[in-house]
PDB file of N, CA and C in Angstrom:
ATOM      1  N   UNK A   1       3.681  27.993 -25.033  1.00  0.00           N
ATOM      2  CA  UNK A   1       5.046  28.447 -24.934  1.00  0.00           C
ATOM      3  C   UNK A   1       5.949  27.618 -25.847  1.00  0.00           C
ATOM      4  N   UNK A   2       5.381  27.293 -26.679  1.00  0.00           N
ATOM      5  CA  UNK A   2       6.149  25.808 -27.927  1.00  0.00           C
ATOM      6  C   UNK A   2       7.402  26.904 -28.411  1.00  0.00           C
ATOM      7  N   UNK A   3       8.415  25.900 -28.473  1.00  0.00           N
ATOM      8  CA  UNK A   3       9.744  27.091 -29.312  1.00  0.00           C
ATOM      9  C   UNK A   3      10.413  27.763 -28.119  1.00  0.00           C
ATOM     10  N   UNK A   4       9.531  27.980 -26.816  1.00  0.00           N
ATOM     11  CA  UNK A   4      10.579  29.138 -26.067  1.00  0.00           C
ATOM     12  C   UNK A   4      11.369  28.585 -24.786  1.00  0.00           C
ATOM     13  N   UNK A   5      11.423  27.361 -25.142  1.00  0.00           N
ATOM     14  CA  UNK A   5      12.519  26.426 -23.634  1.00  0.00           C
ATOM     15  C   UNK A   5      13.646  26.397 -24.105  1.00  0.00           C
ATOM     16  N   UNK A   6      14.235  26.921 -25.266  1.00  0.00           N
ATOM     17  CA  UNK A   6      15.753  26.808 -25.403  1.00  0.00           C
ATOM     18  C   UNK A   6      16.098  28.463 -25.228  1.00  0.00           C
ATOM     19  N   UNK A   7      15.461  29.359 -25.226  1.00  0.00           N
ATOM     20  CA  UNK A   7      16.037  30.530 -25.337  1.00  0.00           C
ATOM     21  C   UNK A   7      15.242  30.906 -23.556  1.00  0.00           C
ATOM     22  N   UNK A   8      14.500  30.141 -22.727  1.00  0.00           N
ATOM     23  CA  UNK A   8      14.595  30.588 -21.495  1.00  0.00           C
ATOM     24  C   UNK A   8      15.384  29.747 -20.793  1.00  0.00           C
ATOM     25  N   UNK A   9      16.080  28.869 -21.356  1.00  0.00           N
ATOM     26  CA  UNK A   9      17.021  28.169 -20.795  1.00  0.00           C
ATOM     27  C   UNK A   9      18.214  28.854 -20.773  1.00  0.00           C
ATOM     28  N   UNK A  10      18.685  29.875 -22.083  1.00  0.00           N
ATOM     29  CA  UNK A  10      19.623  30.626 -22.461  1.00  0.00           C
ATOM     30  C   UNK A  10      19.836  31.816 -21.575  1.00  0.00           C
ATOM     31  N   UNK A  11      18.768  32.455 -21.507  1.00  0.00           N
ATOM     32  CA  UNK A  11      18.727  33.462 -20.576  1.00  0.00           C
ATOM     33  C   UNK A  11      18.788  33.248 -19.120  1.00  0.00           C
ATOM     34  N   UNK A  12      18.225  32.001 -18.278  1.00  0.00           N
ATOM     35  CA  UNK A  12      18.597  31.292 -17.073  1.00  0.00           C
ATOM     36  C   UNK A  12      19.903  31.288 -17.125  1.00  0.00           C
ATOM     37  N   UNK A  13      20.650  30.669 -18.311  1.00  0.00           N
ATOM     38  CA  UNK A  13      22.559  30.911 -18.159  1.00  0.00           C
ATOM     39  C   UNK A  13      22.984  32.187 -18.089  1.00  0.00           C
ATOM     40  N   UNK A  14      22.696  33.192 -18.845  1.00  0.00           N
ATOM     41  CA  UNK A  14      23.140  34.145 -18.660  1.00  0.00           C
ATOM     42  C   UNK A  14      22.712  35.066 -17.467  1.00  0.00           C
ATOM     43  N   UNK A  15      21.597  34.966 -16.690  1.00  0.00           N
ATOM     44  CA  UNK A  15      21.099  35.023 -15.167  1.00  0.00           C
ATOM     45  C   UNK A  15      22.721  34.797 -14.140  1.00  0.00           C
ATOM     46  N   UNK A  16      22.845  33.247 -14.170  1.00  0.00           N
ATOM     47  CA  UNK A  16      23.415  33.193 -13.584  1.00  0.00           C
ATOM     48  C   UNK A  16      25.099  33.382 -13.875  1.00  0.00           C
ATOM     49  N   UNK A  17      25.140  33.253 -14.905  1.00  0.00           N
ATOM     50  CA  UNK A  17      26.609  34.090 -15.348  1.00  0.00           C
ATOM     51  C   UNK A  17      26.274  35.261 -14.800  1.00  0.00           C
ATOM     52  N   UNK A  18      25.403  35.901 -14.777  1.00  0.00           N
ATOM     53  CA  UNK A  18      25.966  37.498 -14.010  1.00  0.00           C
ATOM     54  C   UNK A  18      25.894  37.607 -12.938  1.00  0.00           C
ATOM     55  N   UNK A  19      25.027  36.562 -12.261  1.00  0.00           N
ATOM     56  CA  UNK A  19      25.303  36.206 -10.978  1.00  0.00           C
ATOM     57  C   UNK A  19      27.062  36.152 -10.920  1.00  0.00           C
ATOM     58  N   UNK A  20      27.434  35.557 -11.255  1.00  0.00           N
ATOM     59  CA  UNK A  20      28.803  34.768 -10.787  1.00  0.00           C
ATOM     60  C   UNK A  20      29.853  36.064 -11.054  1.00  0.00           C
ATOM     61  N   UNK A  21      29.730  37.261 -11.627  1.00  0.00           N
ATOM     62  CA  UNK A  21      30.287  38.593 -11.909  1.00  0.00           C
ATOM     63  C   UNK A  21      30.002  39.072 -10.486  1.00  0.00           C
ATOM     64  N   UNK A  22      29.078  38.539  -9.498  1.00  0.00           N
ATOM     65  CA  UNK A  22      28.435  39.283  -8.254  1.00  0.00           C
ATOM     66  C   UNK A  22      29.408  38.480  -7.281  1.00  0.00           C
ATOM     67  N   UNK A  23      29.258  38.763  -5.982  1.00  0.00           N
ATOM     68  CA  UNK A  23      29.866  37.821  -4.883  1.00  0.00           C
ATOM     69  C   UNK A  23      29.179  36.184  -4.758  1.00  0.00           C
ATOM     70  N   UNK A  24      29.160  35.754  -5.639  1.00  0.00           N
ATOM     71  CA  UNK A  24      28.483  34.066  -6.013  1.00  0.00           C
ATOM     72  C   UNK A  24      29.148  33.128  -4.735  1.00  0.00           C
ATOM     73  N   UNK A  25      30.188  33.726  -4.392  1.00  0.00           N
ATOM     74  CA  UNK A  25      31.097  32.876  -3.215  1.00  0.00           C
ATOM     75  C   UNK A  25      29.745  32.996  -1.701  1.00  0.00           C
ATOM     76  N   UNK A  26      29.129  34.096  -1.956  1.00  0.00           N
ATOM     77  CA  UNK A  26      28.414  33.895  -0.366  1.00  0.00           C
ATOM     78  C   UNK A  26      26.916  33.225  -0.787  1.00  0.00           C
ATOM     79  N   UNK A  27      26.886  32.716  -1.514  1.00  0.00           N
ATOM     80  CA  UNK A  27      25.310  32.079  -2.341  1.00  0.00           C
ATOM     81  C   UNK A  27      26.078  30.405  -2.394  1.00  0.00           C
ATOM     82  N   UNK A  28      26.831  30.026  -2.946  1.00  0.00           N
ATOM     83  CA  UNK A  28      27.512  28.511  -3.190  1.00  0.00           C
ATOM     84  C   UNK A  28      28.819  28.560  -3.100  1.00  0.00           C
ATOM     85  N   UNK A  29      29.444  27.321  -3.014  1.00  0.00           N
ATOM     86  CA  UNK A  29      30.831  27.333  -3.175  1.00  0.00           C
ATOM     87  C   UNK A  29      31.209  27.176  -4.898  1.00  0.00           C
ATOM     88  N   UNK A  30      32.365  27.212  -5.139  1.00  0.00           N
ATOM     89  CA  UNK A  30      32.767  27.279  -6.885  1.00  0.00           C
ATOM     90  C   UNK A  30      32.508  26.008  -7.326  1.00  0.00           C
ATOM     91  N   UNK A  31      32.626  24.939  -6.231  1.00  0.00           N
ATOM     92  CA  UNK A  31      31.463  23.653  -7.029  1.00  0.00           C
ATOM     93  C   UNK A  31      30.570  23.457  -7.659  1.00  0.00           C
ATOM     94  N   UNK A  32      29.971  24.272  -6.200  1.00  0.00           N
ATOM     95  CA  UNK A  32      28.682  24.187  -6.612  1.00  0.00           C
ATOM     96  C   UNK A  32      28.067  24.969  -7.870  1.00  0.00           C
ATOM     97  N   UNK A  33      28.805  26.152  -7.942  1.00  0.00           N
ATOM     98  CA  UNK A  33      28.478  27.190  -9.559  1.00  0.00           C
ATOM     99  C   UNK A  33      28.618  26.240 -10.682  1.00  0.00           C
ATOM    100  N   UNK A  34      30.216  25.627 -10.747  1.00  0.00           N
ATOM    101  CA  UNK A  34      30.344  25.049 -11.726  1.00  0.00           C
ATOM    102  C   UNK A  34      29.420  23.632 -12.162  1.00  0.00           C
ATOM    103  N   UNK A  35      28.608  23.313 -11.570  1.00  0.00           N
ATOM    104  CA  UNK A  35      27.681  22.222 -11.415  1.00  0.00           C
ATOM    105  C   UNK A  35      26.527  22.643 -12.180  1.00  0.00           C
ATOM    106  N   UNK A  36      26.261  23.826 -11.375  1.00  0.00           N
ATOM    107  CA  UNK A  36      25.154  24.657 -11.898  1.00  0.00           C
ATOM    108  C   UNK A  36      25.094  24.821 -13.539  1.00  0.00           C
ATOM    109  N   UNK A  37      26.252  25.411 -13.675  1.00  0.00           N
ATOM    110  CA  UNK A  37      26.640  26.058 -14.938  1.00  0.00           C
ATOM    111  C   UNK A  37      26.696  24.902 -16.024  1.00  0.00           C
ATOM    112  N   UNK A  38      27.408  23.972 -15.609  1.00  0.00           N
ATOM    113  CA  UNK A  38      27.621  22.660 -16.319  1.00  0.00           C
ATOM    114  C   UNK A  38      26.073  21.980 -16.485  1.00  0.00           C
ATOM    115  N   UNK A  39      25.356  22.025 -15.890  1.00  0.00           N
ATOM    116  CA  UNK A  39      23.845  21.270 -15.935  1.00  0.00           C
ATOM    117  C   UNK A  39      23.065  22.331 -16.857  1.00  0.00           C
ATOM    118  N   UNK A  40      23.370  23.640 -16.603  1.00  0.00           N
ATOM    119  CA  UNK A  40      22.553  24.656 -17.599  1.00  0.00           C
ATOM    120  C   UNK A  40      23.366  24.374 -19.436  1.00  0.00           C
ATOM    121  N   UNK A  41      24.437  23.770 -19.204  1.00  0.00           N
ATOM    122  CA  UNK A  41      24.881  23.928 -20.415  1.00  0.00           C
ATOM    123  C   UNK A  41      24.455  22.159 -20.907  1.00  0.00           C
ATOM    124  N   UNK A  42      24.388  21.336 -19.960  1.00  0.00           N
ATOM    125  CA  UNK A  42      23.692  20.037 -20.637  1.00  0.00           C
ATOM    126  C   UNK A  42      22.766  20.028 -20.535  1.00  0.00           C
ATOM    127  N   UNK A  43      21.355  20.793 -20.332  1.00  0.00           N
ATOM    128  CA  UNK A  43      20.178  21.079 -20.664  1.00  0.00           C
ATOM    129  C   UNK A  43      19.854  21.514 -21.797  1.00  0.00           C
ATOM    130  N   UNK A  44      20.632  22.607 -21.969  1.00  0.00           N
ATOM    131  CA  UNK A  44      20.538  23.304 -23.148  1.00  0.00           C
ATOM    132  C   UNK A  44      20.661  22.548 -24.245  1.00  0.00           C
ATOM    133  N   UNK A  45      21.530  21.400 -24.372  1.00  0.00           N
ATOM    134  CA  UNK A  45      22.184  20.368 -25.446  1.00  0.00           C
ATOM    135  C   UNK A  45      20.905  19.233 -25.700  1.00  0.00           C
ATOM    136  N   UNK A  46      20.437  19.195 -24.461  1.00  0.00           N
ATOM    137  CA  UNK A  46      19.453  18.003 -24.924  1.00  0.00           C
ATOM    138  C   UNK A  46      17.732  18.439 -24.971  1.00  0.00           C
ATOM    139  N   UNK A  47      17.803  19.558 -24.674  1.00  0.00           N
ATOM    140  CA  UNK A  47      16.488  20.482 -25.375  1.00  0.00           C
ATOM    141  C   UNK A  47      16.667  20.913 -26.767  1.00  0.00           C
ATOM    142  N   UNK A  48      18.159  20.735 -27.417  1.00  0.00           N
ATOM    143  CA  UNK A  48      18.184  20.969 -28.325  1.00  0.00           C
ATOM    144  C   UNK A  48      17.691  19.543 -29.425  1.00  0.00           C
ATOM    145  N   UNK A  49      17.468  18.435 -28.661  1.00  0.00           N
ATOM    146  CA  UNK A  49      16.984  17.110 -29.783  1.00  0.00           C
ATOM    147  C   UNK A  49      15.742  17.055 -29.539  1.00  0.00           C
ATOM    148  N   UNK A  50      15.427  18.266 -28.830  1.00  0.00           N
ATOM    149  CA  UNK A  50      13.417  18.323 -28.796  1.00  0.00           C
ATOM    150  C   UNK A  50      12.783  19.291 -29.238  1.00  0.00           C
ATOM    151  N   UNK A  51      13.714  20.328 -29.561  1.00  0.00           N
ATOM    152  CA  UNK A  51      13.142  21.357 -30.187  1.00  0.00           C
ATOM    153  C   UNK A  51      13.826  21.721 -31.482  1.00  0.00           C
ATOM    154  N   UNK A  52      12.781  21.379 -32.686  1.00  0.00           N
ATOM    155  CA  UNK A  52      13.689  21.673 -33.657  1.00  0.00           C
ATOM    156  C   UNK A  52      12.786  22.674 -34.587  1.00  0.00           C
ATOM    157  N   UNK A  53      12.131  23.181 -34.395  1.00  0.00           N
ATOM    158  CA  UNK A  53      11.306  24.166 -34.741  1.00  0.00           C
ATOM    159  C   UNK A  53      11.642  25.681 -34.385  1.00  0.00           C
ATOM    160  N   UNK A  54      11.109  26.923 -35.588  1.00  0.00           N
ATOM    161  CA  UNK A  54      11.468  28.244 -35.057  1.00  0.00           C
ATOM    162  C   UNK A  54      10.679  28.545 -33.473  1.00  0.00           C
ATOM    163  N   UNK A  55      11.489  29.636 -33.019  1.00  0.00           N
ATOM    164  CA  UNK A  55      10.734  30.288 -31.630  1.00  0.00           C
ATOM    165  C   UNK A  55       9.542  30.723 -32.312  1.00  0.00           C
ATOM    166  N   UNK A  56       8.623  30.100 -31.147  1.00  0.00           N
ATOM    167  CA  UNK A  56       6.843  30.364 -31.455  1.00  0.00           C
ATOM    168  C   UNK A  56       6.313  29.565 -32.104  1.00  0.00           C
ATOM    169  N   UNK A  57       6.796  28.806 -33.497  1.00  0.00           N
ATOM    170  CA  UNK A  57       6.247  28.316 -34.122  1.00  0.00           C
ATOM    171  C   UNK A  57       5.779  26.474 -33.837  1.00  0.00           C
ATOM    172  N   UNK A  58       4.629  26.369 -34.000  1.00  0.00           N
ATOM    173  CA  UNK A  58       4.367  24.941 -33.883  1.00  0.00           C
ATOM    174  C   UNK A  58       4.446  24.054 -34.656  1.00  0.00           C
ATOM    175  N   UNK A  59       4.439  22.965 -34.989  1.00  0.00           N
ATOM    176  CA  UNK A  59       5.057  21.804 -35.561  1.00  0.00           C
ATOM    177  C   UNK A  59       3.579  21.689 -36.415  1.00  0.00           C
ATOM    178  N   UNK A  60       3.904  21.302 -38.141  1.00  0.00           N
ATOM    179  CA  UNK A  60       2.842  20.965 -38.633  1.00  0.00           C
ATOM    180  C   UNK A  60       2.401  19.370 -38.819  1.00  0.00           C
ATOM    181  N   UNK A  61       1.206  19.127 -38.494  1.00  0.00           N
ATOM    182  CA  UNK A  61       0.705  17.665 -38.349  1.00  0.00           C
ATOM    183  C   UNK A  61       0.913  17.047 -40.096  1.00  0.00           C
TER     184      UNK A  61
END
């Protein structure tokens, strides 16, 4: 799965962004979303200093 943890990380955000278009109030409080949301967006930032290669492609030795 080399290459595809930043774009299933991407799509996990946008998961739950459409969650939060839904009644998100009876699942967490707005803390707790924004926590959520905030940790999906500093994941995303520091998968980005580990993956620096195209999607799919593996790193040449």
């Amino acid at each position: 799965m080399k290459g595809y943890r930043t774009i299933t990380l991407n799509v996990l955000a946008t998961v739950v962004g459409a969650l939060m278009t839904t009644d998100w109030g009876s699942v967490a409080d707005a803390h707790t979303a924004g926590v959520v949301v905030g940790g999906l967006g500093l994941a995303n930032t520091v998968l980005r200093f580990f993956t620096d290669g195209p999607i799919g492609g593996g790193r040449e030795a």
